[in-house]
C-alpha atoms as a PDB file:
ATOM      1  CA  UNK A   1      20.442  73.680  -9.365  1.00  0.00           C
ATOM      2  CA  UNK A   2      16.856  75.114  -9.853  1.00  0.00           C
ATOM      3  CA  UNK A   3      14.551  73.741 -12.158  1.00  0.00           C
ATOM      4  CA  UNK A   4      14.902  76.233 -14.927  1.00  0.00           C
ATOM      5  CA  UNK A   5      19.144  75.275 -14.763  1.00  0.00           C
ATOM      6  CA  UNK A   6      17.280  71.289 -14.912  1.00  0.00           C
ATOM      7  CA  UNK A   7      15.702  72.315 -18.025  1.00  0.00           C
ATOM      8  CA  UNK A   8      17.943  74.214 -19.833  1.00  0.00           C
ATOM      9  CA  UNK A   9      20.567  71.758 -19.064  1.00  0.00           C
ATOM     10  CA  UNK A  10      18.226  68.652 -20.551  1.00  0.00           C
ATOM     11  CA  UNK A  11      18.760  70.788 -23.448  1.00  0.00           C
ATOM     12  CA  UNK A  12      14.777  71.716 -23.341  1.00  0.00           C
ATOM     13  CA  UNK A  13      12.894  74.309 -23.947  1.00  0.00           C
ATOM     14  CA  UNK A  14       9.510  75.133 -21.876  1.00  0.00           C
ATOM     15  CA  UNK A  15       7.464  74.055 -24.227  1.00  0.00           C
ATOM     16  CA  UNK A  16       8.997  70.627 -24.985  1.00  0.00           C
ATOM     17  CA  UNK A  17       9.049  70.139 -21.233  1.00  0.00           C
ATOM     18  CA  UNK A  18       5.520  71.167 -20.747  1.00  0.00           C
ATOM     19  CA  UNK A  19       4.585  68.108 -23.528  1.00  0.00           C
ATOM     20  CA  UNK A  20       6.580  65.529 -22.158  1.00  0.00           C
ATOM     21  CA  UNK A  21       5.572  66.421 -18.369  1.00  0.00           C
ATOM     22  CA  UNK A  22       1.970  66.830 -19.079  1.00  0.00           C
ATOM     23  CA  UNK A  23       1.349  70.472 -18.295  1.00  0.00           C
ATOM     24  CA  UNK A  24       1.326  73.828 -20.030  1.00  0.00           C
ATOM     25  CA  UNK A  25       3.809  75.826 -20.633  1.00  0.00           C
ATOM     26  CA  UNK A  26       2.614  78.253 -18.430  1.00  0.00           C
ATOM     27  CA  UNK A  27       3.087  75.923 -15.346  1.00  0.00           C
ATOM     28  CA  UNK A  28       6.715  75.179 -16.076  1.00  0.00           C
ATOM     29  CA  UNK A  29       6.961  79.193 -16.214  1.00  0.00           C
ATOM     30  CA  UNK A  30       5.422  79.559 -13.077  1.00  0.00           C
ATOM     31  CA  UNK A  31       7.446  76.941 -11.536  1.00  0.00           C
ATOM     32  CA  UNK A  32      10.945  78.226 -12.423  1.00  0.00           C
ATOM     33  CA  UNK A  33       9.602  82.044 -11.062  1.00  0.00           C
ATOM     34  CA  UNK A  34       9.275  80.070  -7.757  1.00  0.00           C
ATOM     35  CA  UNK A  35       5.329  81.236  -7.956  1.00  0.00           C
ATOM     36  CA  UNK A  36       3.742  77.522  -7.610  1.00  0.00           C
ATOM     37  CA  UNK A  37       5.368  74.438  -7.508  1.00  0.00           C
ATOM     38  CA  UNK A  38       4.805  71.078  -8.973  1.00  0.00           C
ATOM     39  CA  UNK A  39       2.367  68.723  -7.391  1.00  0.00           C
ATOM     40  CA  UNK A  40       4.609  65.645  -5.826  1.00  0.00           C
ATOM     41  CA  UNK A  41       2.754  63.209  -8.564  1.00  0.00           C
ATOM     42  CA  UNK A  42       4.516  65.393 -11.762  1.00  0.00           C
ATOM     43  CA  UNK A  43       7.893  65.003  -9.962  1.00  0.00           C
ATOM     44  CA  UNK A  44       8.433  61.278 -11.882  1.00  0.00           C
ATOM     45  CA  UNK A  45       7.358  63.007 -15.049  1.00  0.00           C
ATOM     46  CA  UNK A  46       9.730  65.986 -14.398  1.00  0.00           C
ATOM     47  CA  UNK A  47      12.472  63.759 -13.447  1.00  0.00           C
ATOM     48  CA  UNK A  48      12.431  61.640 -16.769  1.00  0.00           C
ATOM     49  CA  UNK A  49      11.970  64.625 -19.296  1.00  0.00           C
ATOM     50  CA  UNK A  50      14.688  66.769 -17.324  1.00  0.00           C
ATOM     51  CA  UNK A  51      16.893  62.972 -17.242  1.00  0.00           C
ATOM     52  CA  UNK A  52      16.832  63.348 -13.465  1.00  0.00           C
ATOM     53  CA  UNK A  53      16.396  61.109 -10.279  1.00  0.00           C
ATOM     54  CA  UNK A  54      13.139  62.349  -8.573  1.00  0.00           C
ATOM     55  CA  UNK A  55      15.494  63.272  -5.519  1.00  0.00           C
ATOM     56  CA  UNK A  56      17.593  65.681  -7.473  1.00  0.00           C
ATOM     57  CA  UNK A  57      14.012  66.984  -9.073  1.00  0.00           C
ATOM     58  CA  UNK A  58      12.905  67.940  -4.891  1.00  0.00           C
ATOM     59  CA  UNK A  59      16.326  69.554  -4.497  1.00  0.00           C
ATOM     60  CA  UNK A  60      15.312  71.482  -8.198  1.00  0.00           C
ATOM     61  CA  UNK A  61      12.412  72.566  -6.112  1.00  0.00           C
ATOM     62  CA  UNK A  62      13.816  73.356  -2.723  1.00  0.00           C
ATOM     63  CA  UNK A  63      16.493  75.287  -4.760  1.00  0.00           C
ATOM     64  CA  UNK A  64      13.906  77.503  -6.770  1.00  0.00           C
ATOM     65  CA  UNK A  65      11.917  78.083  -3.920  1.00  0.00           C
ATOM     66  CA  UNK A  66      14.638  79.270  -1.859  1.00  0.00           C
ATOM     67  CA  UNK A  67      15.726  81.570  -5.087  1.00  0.00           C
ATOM     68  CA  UNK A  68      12.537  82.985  -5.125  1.00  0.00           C
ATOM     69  CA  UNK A  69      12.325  84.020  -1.265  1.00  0.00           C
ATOM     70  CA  UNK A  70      15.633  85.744  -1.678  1.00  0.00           C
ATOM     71  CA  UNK A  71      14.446  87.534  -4.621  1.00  0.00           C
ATOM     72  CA  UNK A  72      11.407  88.664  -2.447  1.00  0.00           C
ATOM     73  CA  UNK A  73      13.057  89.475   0.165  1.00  0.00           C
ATOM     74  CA  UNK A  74      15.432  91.473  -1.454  1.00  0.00           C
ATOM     75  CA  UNK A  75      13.301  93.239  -3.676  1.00  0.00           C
ATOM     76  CA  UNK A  76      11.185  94.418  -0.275  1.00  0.00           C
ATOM     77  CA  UNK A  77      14.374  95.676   1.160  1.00  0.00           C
ATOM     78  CA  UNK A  78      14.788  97.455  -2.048  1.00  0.00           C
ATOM     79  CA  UNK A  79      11.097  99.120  -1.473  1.00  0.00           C
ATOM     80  CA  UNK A  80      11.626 100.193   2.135  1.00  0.00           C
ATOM     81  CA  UNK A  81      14.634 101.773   1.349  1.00  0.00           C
ATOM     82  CA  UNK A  82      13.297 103.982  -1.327  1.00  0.00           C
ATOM     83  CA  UNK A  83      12.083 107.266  -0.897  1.00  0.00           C
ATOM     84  CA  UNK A  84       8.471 108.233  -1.252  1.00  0.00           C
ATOM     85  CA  UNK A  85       6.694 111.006  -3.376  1.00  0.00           C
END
């Protein structure tokens, strides 16, 4: 589960989970893309808005990042492949 599935299935929305964690709206954004992740000290935060041990909240983050990666990677397998002008 990646922390956008956490979200969506605490029935939030990113800006409700952006007020109850204590960030903008933009961060949880840029945490579900896999961009940045959350600092270790939001993880408690995360975990209670999301209705999550702070255990499953690391694995939320481990997953994403790992989604993210594969997206890279893929999408630069994508580019070599292509031909150029």
């Amino acid at each position: 589960m990646t922390l956008k599935d956490a979200r969506v299935k605490a029935g939030l929305t990113m800006k409700q989970a952006a007020n109850l964690i204590g960030v903008t709206d933009a961060a949880i954004a840029q945490w579900e893309s896999g961009q940045t992740r959350p600092l270790v000290n939001k993880f408690q935060r995360i975990a209670e808005a999301y209705k999550m041990r702070g255990d499953q909240i690391f694995g939320a983050v481990v997953a994403t990042s790992m989604e993210a990666q594969q997206h890279d990677h893929q999408t630069e397998q994508t580019n070599r492949t292509e031909p150029s002008d």
